[in-house]
C-alpha atoms as a PDB file:
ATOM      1  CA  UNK A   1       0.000   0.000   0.000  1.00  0.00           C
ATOM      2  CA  UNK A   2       1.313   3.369  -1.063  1.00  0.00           C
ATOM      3  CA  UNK A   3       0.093   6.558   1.033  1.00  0.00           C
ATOM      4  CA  UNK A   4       1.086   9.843  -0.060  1.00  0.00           C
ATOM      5  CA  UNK A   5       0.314  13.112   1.879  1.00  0.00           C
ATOM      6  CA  UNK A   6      -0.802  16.834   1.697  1.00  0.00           C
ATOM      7  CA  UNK A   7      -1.049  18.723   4.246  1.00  0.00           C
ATOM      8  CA  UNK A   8      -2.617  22.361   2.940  1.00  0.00           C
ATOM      9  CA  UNK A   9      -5.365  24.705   5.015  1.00  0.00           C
ATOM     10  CA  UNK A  10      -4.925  22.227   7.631  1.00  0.00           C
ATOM     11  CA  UNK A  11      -6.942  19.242   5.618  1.00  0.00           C
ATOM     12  CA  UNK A  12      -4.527  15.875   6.002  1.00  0.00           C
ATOM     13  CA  UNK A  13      -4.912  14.563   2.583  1.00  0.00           C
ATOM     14  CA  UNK A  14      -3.855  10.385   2.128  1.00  0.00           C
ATOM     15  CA  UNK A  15      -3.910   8.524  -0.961  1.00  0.00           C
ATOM     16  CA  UNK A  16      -3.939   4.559  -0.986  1.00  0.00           C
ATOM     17  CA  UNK A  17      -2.646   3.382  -3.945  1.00  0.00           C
ATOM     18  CA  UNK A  18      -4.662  -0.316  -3.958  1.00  0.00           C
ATOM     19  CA  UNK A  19      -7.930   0.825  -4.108  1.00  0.00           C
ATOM     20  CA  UNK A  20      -7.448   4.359  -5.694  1.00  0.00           C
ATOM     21  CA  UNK A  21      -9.159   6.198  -2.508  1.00  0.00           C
ATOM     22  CA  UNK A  22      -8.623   9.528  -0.644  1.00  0.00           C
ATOM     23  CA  UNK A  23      -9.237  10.390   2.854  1.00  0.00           C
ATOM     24  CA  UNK A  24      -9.490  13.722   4.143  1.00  0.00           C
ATOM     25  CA  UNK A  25      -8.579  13.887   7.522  1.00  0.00           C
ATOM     26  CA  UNK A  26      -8.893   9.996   7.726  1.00  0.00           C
ATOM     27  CA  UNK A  27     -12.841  10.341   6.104  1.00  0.00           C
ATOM     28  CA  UNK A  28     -13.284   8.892   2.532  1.00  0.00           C
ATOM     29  CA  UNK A  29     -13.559  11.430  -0.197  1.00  0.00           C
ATOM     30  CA  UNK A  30     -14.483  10.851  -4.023  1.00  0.00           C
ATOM     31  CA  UNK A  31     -11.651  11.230  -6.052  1.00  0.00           C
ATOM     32  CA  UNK A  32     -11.553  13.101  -9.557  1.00  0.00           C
ATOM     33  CA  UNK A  33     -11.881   9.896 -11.244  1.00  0.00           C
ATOM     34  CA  UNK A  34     -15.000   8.971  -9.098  1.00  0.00           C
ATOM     35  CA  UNK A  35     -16.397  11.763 -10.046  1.00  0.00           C
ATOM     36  CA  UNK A  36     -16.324  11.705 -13.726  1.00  0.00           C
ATOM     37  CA  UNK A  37     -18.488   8.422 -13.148  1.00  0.00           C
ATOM     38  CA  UNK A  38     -20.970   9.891 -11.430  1.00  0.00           C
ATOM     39  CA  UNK A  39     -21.251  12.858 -14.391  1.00  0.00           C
ATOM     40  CA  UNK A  40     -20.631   9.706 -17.256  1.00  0.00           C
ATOM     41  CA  UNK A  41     -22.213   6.850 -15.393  1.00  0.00           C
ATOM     42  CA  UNK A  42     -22.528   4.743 -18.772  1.00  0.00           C
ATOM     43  CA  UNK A  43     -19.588   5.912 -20.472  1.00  0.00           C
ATOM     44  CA  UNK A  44     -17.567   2.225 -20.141  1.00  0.00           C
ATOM     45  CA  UNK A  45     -20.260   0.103 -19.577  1.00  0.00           C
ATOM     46  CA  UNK A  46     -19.793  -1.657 -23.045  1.00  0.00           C
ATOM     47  CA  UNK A  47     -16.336  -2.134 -23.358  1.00  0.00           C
ATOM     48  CA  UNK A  48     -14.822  -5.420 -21.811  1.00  0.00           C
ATOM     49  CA  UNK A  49     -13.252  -5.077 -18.137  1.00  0.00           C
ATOM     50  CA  UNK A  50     -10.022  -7.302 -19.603  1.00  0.00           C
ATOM     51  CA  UNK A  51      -9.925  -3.999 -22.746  1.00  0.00           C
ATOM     52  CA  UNK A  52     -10.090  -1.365 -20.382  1.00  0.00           C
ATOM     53  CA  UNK A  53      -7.142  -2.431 -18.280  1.00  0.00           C
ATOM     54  CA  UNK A  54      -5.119  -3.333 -21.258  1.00  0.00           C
ATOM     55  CA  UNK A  55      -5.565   0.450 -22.169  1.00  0.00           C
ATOM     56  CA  UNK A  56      -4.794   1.610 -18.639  1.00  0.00           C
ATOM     57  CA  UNK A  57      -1.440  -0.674 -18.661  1.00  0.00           C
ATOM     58  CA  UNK A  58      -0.678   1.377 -21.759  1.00  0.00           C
ATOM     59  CA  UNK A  59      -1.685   4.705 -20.786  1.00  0.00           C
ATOM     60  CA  UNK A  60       0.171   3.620 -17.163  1.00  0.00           C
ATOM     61  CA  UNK A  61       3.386   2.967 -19.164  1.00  0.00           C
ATOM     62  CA  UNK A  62       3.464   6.404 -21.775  1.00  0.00           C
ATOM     63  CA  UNK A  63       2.549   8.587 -18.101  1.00  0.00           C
ATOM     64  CA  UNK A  64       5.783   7.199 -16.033  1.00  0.00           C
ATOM     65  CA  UNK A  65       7.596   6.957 -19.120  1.00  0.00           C
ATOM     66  CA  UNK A  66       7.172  11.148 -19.748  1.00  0.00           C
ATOM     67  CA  UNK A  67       7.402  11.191 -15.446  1.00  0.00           C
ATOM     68  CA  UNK A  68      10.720   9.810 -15.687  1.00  0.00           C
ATOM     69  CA  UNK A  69      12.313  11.685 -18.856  1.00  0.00           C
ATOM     70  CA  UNK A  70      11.515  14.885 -17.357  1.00  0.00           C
ATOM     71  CA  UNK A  71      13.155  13.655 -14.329  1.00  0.00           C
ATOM     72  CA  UNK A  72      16.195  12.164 -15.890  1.00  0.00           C
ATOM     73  CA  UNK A  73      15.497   8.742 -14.435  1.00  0.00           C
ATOM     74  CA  UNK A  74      15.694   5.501 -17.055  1.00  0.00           C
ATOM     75  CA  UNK A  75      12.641   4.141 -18.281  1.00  0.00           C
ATOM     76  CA  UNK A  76      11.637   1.102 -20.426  1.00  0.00           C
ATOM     77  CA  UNK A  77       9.020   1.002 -23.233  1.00  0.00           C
ATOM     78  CA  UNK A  78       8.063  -1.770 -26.278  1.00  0.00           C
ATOM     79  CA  UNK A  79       9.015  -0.869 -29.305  1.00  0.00           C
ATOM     80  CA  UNK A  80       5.389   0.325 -30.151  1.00  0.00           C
ATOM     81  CA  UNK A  81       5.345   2.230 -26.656  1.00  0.00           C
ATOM     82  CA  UNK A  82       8.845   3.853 -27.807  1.00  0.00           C
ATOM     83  CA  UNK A  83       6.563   4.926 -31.543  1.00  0.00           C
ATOM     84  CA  UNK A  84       3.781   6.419 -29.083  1.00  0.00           C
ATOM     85  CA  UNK A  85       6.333   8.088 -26.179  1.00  0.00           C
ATOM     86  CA  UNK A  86       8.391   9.895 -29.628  1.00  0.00           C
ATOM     87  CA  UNK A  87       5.514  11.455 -30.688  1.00  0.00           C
ATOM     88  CA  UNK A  88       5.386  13.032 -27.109  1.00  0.00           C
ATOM     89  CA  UNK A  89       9.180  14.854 -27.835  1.00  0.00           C
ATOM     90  CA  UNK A  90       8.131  16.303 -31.080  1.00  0.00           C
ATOM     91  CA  UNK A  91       4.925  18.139 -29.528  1.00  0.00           C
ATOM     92  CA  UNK A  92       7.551  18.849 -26.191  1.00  0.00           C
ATOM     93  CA  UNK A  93      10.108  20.789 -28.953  1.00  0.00           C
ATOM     94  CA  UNK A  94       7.097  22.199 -30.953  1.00  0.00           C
ATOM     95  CA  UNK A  95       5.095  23.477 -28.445  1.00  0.00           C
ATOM     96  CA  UNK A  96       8.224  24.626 -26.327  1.00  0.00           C
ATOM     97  CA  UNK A  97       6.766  22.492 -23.759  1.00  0.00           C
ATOM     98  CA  UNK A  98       8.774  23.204 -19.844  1.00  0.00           C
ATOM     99  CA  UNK A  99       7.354  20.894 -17.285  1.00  0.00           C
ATOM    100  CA  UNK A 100       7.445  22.427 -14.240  1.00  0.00           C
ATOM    101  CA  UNK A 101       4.819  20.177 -12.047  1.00  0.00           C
ATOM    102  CA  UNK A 102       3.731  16.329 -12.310  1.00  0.00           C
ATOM    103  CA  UNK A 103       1.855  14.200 -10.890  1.00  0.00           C
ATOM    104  CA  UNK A 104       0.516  16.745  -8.253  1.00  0.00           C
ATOM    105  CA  UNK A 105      -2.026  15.609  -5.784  1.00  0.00           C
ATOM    106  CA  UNK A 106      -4.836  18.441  -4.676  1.00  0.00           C
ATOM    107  CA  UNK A 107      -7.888  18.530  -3.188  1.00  0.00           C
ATOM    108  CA  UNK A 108     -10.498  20.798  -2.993  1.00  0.00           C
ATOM    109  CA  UNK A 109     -11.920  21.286   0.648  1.00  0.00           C
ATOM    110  CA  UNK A 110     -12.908  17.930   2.003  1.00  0.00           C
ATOM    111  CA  UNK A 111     -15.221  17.464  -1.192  1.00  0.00           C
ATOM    112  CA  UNK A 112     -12.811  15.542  -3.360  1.00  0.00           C
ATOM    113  CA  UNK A 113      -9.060  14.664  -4.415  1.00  0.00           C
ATOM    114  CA  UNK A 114      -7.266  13.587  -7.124  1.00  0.00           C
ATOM    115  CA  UNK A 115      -4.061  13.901  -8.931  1.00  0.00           C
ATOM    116  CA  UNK A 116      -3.442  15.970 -12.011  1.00  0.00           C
ATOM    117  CA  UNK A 117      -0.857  15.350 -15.014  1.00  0.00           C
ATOM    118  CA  UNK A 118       1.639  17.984 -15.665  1.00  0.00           C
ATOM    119  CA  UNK A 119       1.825  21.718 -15.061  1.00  0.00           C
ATOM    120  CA  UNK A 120       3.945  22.858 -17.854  1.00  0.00           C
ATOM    121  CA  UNK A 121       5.143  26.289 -19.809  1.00  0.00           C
ATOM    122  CA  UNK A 122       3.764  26.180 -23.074  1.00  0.00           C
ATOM    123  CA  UNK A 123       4.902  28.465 -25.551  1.00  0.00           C
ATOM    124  CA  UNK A 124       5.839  30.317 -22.511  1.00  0.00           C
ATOM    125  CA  UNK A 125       2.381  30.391 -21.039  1.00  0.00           C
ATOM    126  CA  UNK A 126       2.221  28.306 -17.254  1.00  0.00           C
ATOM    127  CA  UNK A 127      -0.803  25.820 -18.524  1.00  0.00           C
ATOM    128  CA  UNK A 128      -2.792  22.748 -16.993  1.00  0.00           C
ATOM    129  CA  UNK A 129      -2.154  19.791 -18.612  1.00  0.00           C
ATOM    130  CA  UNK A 130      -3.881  16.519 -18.353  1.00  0.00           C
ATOM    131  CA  UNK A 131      -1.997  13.529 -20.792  1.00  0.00           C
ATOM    132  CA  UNK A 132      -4.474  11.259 -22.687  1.00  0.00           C
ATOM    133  CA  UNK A 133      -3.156   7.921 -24.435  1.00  0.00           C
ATOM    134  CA  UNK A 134      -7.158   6.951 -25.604  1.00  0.00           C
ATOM    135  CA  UNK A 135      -7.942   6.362 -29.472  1.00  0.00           C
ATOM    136  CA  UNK A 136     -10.926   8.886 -29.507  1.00  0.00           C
ATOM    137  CA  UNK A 137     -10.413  11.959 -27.380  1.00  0.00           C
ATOM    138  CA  UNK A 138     -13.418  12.828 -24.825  1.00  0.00           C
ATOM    139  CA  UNK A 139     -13.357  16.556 -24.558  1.00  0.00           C
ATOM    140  CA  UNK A 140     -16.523  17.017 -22.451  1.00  0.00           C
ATOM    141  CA  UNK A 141     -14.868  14.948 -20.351  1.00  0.00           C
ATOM    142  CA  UNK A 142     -11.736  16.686 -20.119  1.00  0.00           C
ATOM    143  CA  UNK A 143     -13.612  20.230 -19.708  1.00  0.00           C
ATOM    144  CA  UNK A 144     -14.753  18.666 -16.125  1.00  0.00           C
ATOM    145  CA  UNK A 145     -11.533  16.795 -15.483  1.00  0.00           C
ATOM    146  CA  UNK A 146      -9.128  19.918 -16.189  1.00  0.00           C
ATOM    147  CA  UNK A 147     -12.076  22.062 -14.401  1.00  0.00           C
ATOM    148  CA  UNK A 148     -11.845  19.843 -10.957  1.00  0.00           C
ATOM    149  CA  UNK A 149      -8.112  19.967 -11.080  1.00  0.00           C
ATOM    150  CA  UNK A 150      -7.720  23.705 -11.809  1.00  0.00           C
ATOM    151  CA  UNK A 151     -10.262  24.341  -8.814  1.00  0.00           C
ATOM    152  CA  UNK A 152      -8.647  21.675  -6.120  1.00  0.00           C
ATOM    153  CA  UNK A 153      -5.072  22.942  -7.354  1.00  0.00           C
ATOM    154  CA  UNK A 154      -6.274  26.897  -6.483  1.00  0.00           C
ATOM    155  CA  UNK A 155      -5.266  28.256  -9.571  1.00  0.00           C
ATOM    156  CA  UNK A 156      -6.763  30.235 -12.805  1.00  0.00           C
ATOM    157  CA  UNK A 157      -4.309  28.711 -15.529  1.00  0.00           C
ATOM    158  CA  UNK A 158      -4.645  30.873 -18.768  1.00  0.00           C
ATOM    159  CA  UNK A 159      -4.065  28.283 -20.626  1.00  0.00           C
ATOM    160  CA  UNK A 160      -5.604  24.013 -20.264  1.00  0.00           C
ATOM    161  CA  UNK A 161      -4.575  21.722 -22.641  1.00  0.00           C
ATOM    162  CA  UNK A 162      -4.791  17.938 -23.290  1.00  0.00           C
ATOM    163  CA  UNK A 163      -1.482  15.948 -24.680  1.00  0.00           C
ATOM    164  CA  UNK A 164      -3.387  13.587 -26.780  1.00  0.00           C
ATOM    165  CA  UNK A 165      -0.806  10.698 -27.269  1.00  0.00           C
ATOM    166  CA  UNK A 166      -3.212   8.042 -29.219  1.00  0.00           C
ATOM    167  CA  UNK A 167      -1.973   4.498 -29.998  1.00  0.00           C
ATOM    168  CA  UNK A 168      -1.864   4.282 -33.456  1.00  0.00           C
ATOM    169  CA  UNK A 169      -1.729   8.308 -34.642  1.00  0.00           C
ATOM    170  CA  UNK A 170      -0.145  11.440 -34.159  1.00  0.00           C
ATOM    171  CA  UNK A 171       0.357  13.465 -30.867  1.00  0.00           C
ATOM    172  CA  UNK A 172      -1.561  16.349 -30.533  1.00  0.00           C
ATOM    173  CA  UNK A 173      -2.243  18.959 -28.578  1.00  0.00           C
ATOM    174  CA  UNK A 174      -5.532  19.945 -27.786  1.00  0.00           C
ATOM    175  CA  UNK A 175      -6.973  23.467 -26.100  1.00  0.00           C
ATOM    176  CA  UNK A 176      -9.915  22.283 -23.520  1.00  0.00           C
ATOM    177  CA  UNK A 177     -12.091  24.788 -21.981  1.00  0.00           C
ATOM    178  CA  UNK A 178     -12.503  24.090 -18.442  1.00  0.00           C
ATOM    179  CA  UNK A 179     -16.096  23.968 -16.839  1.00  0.00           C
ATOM    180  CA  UNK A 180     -16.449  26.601 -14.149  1.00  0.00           C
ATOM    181  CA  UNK A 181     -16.352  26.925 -10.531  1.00  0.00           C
ATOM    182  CA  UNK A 182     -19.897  27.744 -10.361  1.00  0.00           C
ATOM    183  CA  UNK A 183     -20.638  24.359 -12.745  1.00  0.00           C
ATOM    184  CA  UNK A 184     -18.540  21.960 -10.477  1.00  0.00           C
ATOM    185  CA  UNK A 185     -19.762  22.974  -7.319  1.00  0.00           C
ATOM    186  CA  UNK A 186     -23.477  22.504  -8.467  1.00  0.00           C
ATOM    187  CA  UNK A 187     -22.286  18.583  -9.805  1.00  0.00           C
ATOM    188  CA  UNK A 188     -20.589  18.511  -6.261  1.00  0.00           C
ATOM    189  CA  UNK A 189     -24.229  19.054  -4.470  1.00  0.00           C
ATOM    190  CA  UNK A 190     -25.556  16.563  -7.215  1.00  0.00           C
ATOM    191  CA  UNK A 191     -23.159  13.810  -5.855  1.00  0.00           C
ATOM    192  CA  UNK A 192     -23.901  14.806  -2.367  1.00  0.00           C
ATOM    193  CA  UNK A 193     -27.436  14.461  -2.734  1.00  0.00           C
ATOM    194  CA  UNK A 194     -26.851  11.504  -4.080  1.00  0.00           C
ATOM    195  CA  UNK A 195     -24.841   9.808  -1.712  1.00  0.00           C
ATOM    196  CA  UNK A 196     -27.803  10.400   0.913  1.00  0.00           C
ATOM    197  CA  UNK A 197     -30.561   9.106  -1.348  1.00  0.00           C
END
C-alpha cells in the first residue's frame, strides 16, 4: 500500500494506492476519477473489463515513461510504446513544452481529491495539462476533469490543454475549456445528494 500526503489549510490529505481512494482527515472522499463516473455513469459500460485495463497498462506505461524523462530517471518502453512516447518529444520541442509540475495531488476542501498530469510552460504560457493515451479523445470529459483539477489545485491557468498521445496516430495537442467553478460545485451538491438518497 502506497500513502502519499498533503497537508494544505490544515486538511490531512492520504492517498492509498490499492484501491485508488482519498481520505481527508482519515474520512473517505471521491476522487476526480470517481467523479467523472458519477457525471458519465454509462460511459464504459460496453467495453470489456479485460480492454479497459489493457488500455490503462498502456496509458500507465506512456505517463511514467514522460514522469521519468523529465526527471532524468531511465525508463523502459516496447518498441510500439517507444513509436507512441516519440511522438510526445516532437509536440515537447514544438510546443516549447517546460514541465514544471507532475503528478501533483490536490484537493479541494474535504469534497474531493485527485491527482493531475503535468503543469507545464507552453509556448511560454504556465498551462494545466492533463496527458491522454485513448484512441478517440473525450473533450466534455476533459472540460470537467481539467475544471476539478484547476479548482482543487487553487489556480486560474490561462491556458488548459490535453497531450493527446493516441496508440496508433499522431500526438496532438488539444486546447480544452474548463467547466467553471460555479458548474462543479453545483455537480458537487448533485453527488452529495446523491450519496444520501
Amino acid at each position: 500500500m502506497e500513502v502519499g500526503t498533503m497537508l494544505n489549510e490544515k486538511i490531512n490529505i492520504e492517498y492509498i494506492e490499492e484501491g485508488h481512494l482519498y481520505l481527508a482527515n482519515g474520512c473517505l472522499v471521491p476522487s476526480v476519477s470517481e467523479l467523472l463516473q458519477f457525471i458519465f455513469p454509462n460511459k464504459y459500460s460496453c467495453i470489456p473489463s479485460a480492454i479497459l485495463k489493457a488500455k490503462a497498462g498502456w496509458g500507465t506505461a506512456i505517463h511514467d515513461a514522460i514522469e521519468c524523462y523529465e526527471n532524468q530517471l531511465p525508463f523502459s518502453l516496447t518498441p510500439m510504446q517507444e513509436i507512441t512516447f516519440e511522438q510526445y518529444l516532437l509536440l515537447k520541442d514544438e510546443y516549447q513544452i517546460e514541465v514544471q509540475e507532475q503528478e501533483v495531488m490536490v484537493h479541494f476542501e474535504d469534497k474531493y481529491a485527485g491527482r493531475l498530469d503535468m503543469i507545464a510552460s507552453i509556448k511560454g504560457i504556465r498551462s494545466l495539462v492533463d496527458i491522454k493515451t485513448t484512441a478517440k479523445l473525450d473533450v466534455e470529459a476533459l472540460e470537467w476533469q481539467l475544471g476539478l483539477y484547476q479548482l482543487a489545485y487553487g489556480e486560474i491557468f490561462e491556458k488548459h490543454y490535453c497531450l493527446w498521445l493516441p496508440k496508433k496516430d499522431l500526438g496532438r495537442l488539444v486546447e480544452i475549456k474548463p467547466k467553471s467553478k460555479e458548474e462543479i460545485l453545483k455537480v458537487l451538491e448533485e453527488y452529495e445528494r446523491s450519496k444520501l438518497s
